[in-house]
Protein backbone atom coordinates (compact mmCIF):
# COMPACT_ATOMS: atom_id res chain seq x y z
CA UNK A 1 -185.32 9.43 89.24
CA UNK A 2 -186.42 12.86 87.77
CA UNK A 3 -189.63 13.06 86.09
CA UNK A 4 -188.40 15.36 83.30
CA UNK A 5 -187.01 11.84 81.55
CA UNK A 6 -189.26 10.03 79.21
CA UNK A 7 -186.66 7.45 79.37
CA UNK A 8 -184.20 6.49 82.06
CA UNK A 9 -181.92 3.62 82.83
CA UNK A 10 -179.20 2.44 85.66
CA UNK A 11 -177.31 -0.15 84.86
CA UNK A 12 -179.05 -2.31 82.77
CA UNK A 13 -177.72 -5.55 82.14
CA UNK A 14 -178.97 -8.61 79.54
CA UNK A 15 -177.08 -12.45 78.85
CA UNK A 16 -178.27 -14.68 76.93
CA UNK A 17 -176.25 -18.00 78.06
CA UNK A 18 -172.38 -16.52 77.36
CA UNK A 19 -172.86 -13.06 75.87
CA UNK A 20 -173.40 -10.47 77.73
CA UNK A 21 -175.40 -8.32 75.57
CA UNK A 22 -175.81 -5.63 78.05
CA UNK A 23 -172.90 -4.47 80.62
CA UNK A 24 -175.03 -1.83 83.16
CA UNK A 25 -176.55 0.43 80.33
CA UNK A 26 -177.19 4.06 81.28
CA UNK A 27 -179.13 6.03 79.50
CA UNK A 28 -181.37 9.33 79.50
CA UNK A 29 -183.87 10.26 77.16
CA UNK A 30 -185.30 14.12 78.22
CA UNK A 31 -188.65 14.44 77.18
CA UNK A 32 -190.41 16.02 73.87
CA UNK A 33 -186.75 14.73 72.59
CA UNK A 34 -185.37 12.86 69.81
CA UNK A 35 -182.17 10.24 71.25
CA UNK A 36 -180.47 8.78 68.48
CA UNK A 37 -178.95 5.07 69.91
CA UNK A 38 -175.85 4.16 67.68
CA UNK A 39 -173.03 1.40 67.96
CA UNK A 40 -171.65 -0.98 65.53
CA UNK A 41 -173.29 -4.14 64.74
CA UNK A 42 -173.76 -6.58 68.39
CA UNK A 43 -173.20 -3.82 70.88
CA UNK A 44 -176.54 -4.31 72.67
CA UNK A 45 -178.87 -1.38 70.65
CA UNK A 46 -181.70 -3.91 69.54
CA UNK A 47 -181.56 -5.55 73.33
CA UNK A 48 -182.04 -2.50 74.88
CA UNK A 49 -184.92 -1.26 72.79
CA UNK A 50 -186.64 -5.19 73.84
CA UNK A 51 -185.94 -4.21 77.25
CA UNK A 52 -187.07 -1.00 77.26
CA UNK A 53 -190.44 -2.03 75.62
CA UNK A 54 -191.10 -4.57 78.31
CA UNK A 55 -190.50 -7.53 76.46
CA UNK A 56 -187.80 -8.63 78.46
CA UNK A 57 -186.47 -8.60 81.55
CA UNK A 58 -183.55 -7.10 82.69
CA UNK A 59 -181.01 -9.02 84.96
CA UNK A 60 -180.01 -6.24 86.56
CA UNK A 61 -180.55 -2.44 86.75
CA UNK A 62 -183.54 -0.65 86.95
CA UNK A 63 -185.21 2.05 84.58
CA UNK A 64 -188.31 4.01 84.35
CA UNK A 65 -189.79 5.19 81.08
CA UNK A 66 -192.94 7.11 80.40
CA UNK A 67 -192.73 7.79 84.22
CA UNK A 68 -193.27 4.01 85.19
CA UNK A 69 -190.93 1.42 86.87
CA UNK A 70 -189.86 -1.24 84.00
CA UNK A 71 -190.56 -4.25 85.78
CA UNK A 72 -192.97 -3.77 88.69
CA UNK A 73 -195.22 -1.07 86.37
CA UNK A 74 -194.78 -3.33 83.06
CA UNK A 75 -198.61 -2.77 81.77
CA UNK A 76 -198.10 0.72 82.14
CA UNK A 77 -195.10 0.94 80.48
CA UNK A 78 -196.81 -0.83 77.52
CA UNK A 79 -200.01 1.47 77.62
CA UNK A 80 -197.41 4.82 77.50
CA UNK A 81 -195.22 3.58 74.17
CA UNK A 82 -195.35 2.54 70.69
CA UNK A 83 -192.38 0.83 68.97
CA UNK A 84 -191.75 0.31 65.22
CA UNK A 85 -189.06 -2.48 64.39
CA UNK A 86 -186.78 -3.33 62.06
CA UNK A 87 -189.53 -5.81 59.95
CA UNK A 88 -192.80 -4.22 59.39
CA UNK A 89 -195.68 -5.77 61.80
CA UNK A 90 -198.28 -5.17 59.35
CA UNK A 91 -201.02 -8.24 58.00
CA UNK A 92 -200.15 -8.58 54.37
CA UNK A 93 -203.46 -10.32 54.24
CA UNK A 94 -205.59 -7.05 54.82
CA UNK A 95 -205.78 -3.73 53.48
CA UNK A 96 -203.85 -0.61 54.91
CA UNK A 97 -207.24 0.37 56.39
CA UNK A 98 -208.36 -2.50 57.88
CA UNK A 99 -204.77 -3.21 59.76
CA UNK A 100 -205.21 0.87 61.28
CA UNK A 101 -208.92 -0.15 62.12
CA UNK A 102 -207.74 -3.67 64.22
CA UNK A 103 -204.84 -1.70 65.64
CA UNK A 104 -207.03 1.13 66.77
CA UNK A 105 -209.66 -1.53 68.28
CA UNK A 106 -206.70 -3.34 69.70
CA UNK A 107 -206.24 -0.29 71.47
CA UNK A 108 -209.69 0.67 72.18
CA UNK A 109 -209.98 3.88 70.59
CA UNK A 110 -213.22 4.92 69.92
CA UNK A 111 -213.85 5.66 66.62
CA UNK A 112 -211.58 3.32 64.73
CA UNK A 113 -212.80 4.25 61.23
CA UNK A 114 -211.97 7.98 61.89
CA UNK A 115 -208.38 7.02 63.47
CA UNK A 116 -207.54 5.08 60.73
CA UNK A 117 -208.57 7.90 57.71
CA UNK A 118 -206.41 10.19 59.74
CA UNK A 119 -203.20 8.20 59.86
CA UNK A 120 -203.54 6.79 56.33
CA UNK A 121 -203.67 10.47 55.09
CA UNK A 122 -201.25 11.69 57.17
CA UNK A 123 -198.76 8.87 55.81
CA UNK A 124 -199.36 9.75 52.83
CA UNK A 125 -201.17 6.26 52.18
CA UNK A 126 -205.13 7.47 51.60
CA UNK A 127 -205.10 6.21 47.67
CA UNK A 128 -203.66 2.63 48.74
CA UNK A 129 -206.26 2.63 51.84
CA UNK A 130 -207.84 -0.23 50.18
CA UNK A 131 -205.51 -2.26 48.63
CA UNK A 132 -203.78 -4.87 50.23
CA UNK A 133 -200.57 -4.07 52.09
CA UNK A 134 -198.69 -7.41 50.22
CA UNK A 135 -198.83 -5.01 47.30
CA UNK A 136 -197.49 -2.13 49.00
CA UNK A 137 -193.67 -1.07 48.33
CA UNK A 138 -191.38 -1.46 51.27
CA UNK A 139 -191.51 2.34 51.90
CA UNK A 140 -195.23 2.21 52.37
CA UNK A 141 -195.57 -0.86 54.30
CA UNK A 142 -193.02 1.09 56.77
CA UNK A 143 -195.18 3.78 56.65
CA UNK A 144 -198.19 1.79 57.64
CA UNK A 145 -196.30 0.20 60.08
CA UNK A 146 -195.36 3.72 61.70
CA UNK A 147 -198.82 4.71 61.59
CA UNK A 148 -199.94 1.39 62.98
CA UNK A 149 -197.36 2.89 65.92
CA UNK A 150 -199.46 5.76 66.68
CA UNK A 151 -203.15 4.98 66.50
CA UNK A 152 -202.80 5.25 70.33
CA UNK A 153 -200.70 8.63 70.68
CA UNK A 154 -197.54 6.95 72.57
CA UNK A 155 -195.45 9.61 75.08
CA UNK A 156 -192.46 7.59 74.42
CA UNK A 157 -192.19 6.20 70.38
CA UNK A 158 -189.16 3.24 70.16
CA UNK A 159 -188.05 3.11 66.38
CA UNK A 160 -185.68 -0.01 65.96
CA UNK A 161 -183.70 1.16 62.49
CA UNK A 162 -187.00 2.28 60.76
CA UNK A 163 -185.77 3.04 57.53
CA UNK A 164 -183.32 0.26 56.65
CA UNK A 165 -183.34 -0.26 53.42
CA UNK A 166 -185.74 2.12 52.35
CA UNK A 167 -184.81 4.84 49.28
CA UNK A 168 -184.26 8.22 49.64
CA UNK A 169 -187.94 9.24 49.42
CA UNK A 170 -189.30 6.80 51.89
CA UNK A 171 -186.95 7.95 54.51
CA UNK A 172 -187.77 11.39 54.21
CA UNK A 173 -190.57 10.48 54.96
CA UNK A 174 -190.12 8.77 58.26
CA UNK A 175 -188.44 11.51 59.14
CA UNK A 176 -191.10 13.99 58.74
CA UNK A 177 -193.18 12.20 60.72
CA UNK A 178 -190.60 11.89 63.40
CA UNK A 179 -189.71 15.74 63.42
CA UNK A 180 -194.01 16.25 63.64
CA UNK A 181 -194.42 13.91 66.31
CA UNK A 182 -191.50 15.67 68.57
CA UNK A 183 -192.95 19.04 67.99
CA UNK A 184 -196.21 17.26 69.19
CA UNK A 185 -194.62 16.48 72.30
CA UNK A 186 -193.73 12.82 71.84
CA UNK A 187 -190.52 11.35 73.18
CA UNK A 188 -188.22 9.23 70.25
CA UNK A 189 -185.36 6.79 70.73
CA UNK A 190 -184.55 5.66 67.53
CA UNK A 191 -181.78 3.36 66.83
CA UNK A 192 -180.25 3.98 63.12
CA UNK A 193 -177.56 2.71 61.08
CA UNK A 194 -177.37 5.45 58.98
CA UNK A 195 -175.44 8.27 61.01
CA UNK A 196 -176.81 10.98 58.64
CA UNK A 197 -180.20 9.91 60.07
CA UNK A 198 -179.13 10.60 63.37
CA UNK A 199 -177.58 13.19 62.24
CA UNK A 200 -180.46 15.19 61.04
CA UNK A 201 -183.36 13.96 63.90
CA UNK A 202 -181.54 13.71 66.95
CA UNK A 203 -181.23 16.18 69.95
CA UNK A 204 -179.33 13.77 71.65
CA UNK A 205 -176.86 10.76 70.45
CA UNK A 206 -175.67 7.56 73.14
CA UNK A 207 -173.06 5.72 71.58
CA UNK A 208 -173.55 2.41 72.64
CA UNK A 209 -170.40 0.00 72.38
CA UNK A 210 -169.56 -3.37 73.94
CA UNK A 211 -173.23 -3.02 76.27
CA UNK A 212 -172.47 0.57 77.47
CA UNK A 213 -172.88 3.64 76.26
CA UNK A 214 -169.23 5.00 75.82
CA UNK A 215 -170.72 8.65 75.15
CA UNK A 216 -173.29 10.79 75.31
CA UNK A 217 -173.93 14.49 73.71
CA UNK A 218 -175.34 16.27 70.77
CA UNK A 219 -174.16 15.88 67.47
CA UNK A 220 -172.22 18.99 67.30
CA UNK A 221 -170.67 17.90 70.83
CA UNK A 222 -169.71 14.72 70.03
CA UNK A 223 -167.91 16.02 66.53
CA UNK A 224 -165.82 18.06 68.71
CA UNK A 225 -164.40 15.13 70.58
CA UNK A 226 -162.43 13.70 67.33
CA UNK A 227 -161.78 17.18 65.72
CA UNK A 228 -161.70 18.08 61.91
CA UNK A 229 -160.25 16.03 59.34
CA UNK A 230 -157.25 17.09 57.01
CA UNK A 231 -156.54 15.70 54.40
CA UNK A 232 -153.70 16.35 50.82
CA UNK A 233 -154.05 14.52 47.93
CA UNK A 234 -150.36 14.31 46.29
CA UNK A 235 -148.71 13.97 43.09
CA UNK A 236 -147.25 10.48 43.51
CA UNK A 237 -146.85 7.49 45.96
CA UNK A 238 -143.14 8.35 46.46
CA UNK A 239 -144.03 11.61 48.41
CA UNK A 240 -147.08 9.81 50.61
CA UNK A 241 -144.35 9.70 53.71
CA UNK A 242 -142.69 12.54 53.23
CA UNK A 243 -146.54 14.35 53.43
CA UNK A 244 -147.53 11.68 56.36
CA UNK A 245 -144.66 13.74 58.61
CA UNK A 246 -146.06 16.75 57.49
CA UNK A 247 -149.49 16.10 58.58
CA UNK A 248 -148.61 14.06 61.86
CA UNK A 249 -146.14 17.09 62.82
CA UNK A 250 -149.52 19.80 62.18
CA UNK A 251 -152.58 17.69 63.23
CA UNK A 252 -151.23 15.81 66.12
CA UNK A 253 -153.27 12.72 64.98
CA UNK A 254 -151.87 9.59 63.01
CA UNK A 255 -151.63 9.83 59.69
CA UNK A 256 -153.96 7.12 57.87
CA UNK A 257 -153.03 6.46 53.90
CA UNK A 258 -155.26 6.19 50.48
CA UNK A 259 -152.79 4.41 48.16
CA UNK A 260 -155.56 4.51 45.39
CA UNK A 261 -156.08 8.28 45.89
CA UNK A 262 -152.29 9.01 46.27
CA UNK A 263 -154.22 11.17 49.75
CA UNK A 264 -152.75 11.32 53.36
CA UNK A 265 -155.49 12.10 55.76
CA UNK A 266 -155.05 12.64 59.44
CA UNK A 267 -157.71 13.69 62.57
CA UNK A 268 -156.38 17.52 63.80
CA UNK A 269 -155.85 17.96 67.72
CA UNK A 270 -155.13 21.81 66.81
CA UNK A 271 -158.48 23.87 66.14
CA UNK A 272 -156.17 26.98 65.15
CA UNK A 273 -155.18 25.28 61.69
CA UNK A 274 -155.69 26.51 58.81
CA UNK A 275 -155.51 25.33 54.65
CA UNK A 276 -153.14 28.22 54.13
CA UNK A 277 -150.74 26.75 56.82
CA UNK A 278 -151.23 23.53 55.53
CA UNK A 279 -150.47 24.01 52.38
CA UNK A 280 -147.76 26.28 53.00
CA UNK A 281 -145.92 23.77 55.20
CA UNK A 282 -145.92 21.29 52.84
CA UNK A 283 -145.06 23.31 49.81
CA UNK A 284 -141.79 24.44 52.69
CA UNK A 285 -141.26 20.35 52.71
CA UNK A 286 -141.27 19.93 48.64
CA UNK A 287 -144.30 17.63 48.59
CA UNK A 288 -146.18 18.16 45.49
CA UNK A 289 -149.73 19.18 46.06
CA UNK A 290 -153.05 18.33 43.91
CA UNK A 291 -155.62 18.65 46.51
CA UNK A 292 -155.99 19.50 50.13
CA UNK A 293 -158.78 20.09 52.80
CA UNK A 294 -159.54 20.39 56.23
CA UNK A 295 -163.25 19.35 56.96
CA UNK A 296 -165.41 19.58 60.10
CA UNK A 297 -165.68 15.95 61.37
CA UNK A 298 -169.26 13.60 60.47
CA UNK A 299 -170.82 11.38 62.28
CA UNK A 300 -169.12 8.42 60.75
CA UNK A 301 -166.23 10.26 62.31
CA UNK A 302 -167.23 10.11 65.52
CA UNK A 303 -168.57 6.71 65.14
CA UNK A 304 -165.60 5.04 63.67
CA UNK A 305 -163.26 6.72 66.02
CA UNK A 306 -164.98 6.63 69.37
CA UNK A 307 -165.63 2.78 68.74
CA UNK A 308 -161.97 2.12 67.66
CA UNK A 309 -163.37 0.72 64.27
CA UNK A 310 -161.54 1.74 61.15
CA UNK A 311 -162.48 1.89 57.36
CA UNK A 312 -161.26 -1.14 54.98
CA UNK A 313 -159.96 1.45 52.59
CA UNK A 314 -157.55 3.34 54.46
CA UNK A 315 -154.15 1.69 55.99
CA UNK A 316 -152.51 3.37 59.30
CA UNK A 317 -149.63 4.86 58.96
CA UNK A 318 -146.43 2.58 60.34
């Protein structure tokens, strides 16, 4: 196994009693990297960040991380990483200060006071330093809990969905913090639910489905697997099939319906099209037009597509 990994797995595998959590997980993390970890709900993302972290075992497989075997170099593992989970770790019983200052003499750093004052101002958290954190707002106790992550300087930082249910502020800033600490050097493998997230932070994506990961690439690689999206918004619900044909005949892909929206979307297999053509096809076909687009594909594209899971609001077409 190359050193230039932070993070790297061979078939990793988990149960717990009849689910197979894990199904030989590979995965590669290159260093001074962000990996965004996504997959719908039970597909093994949480299990793999436990095992990862050393705190559990793997049945099978092997994988280094930080440059250490999982198993037989556990304690080193654990002195190379921090990880930040879903639920902030955090003492609601002390004050933002005084959980940095046990954290940083958990850790043995030196000068605890001085750690501490650094990460509570660079969290933006030096005017609640004193308060108790069961009075801080979710936002900040993730914050602290983030900070709490780094009083030791980790080479590899796990973040387990670290902004769920945070607002808009909050996140952003997680996310500076994230974007600081890889142009610092440190590794990330953050598992998200929100695909903008990964989106924005991550060099890398591993979709992770069914205890695999299904695919692997950047963003902008992974977009061009399902190709853009067209879609025509029409002028009644009588004209929805005559559009569908339209659309399946252009894009290649199968047409999905809106019945609220009057729209007829499909996924294009042909990069070369255009709005004009689209638009001038269907005007050739007498379908009455109030909208059409073609967008570049999201995330939520890839995500919903690559898994096979499909929206509530949209029917396929029979």
């Amino acid at each position: 196994m190359t050193s230039t990994y932070a993070v790297l797995s061979e078939g990793l595998e988990k149960r717990f009693g009849d689910v197979h959590a894990l199904r030989g997980l590979d995965l590669a993390v290159a260093e001074g990297t962000v990996c965004g970890v996504l997959g719908p709900n039970g597909a093994g993302k949480t299990t793999a960040v436990r095992l990862l972290t050393t705190l559990l075992r793997p049945d099978a497989g092997s994988a280094r991380v930080a440059g250490h075997d999982l198993v037989r170099e556990a304690a080193e593992v654990r002195r190379k990483i921090g990880v930040t989970g879903q639920y902030a770790s955090v003492d609601g019983d002390l004050t933002g200060r005084e959980n940095l200052r046990l954290f940083a003499r958990l850790h043995r750093v030196r000068n605890a006071n001085a750690a501490a004052g650094e990460l509570l101002e660079r969290f933006g958290l030096t005017e609640a330093a004193d308060r108790l954190t069961s009075t801080y707002s979710g936002g900040m106790r993730r914050r602290l809990d983030l900070a709490a992550s780094l009083v030791r300087r980790p080479e590899v930082l796990f973040l387990d969905e670290p902004t769920t249910g945070l607002d808009p502020a909050s996140r952003n800033r997680i996310w500076d913090a994230v974007r600081e600490l890889t142009a610092e050097g440190t590794t990330v493998l953050l598992t998200t639910q929100y695909l903008e997230e990964a989106d924005r932070l991550a060099d890398g994506i591993a979709l992770v489905n069914r205890g695999r990961v299904e695919h692997t690439g950047s963003p902008n690689e992974l977009k061009s697997l399902v190709g853009a999206y067209a879609e025509v918004v029409v002028a009644g619900p009588d004209v929805m099939a005559k559009a569908a044909a339209v659309l399946d005949r252009l894009t290649g892909g199968e047409p999905s319906f809106d019945r609220d929206r009057n729209a007829v979307g499909a996924v294009t297999r042909d990069s070369t099209l255009t709005l004009p053509r689209l638009v001038r096809q269907l005007d050739a076909a007498g379908v009455p037009l109030l909208d059409a687009s073609i967008r570049p594909p999201t995330l939520d594209d890839v995500f919903l597509r690559l898994t096979g899971t499909q929206g509530d609001d949209k029917e396929r077409a029979a």
